[in-house]
C-alpha atoms as a PDB file:
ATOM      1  CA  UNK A   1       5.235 265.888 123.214  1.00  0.00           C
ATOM      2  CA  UNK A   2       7.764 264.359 125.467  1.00  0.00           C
ATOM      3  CA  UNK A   3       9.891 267.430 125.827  1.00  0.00           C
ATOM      4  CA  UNK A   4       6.400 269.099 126.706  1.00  0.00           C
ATOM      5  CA  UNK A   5       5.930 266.361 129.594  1.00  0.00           C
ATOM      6  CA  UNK A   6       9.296 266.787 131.063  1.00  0.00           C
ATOM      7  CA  UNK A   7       9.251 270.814 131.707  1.00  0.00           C
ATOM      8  CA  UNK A   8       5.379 270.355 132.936  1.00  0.00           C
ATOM      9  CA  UNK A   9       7.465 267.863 135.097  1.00  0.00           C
ATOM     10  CA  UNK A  10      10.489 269.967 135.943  1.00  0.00           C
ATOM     11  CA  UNK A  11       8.117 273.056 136.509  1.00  0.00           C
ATOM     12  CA  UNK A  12       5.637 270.433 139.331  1.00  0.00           C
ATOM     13  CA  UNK A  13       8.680 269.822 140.989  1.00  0.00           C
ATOM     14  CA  UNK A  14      10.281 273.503 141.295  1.00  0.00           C
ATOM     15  CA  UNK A  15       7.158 275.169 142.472  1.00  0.00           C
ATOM     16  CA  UNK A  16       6.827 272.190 144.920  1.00  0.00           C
ATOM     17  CA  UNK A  17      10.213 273.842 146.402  1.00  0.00           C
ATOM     18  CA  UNK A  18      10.055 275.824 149.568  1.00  0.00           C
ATOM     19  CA  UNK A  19       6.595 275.702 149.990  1.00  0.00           C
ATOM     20  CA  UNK A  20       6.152 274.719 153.595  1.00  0.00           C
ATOM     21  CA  UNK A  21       8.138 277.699 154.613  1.00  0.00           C
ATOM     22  CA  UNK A  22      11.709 278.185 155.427  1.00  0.00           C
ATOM     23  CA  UNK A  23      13.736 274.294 156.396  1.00  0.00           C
ATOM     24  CA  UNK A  24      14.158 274.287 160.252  1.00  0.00           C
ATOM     25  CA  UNK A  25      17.035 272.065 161.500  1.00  0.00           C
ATOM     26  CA  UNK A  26      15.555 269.064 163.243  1.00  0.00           C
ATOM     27  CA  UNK A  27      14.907 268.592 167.142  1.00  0.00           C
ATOM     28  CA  UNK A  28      17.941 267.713 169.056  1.00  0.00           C
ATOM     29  CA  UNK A  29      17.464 263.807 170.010  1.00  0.00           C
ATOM     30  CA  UNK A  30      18.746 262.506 173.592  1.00  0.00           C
ATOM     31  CA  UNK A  31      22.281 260.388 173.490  1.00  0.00           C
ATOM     32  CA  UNK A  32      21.591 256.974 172.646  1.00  0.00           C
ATOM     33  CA  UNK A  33      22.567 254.344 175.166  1.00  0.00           C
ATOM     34  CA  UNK A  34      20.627 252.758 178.333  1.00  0.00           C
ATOM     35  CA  UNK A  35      19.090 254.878 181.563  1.00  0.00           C
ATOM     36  CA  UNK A  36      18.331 253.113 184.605  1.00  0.00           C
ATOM     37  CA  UNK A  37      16.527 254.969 187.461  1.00  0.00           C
ATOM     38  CA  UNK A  38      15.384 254.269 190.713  1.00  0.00           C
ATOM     39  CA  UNK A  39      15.454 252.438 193.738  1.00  0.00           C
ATOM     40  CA  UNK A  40      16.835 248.937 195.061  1.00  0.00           C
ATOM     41  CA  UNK A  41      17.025 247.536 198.855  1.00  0.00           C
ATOM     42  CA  UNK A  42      17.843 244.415 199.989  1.00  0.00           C
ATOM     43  CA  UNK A  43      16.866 242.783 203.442  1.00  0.00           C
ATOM     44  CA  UNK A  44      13.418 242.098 204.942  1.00  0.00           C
ATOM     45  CA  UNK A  45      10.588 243.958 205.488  1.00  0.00           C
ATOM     46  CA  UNK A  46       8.803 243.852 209.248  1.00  0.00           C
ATOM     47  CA  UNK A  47       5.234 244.345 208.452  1.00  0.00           C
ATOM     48  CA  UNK A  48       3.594 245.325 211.935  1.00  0.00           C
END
């Protein structure tokens, strides 16, 4: 009986295989590390 449950097992598992399709490499991801963007002034603003 166990040697029945362990190729019902083995059998799940190889059919599960390659069922979604070919495996696609993933997305390429952005290089880690900080970004800053924008604007800065200094000085004073004459609001007429």
């Amino acid at each position: 009986m166990r040697n029945l449950i362990l190729l019902g097992t083995l059998a799940v598992v190889l059919a599960a295989c390659g069922v979604d399709g070919e495996p696609t490499p993933p997305e390429p991801q952005p290089e880690p590390g900080i970004t800053i963007t924008g604007t800065a002034q200094i000085g004073m603003a004459n609001s007429n």
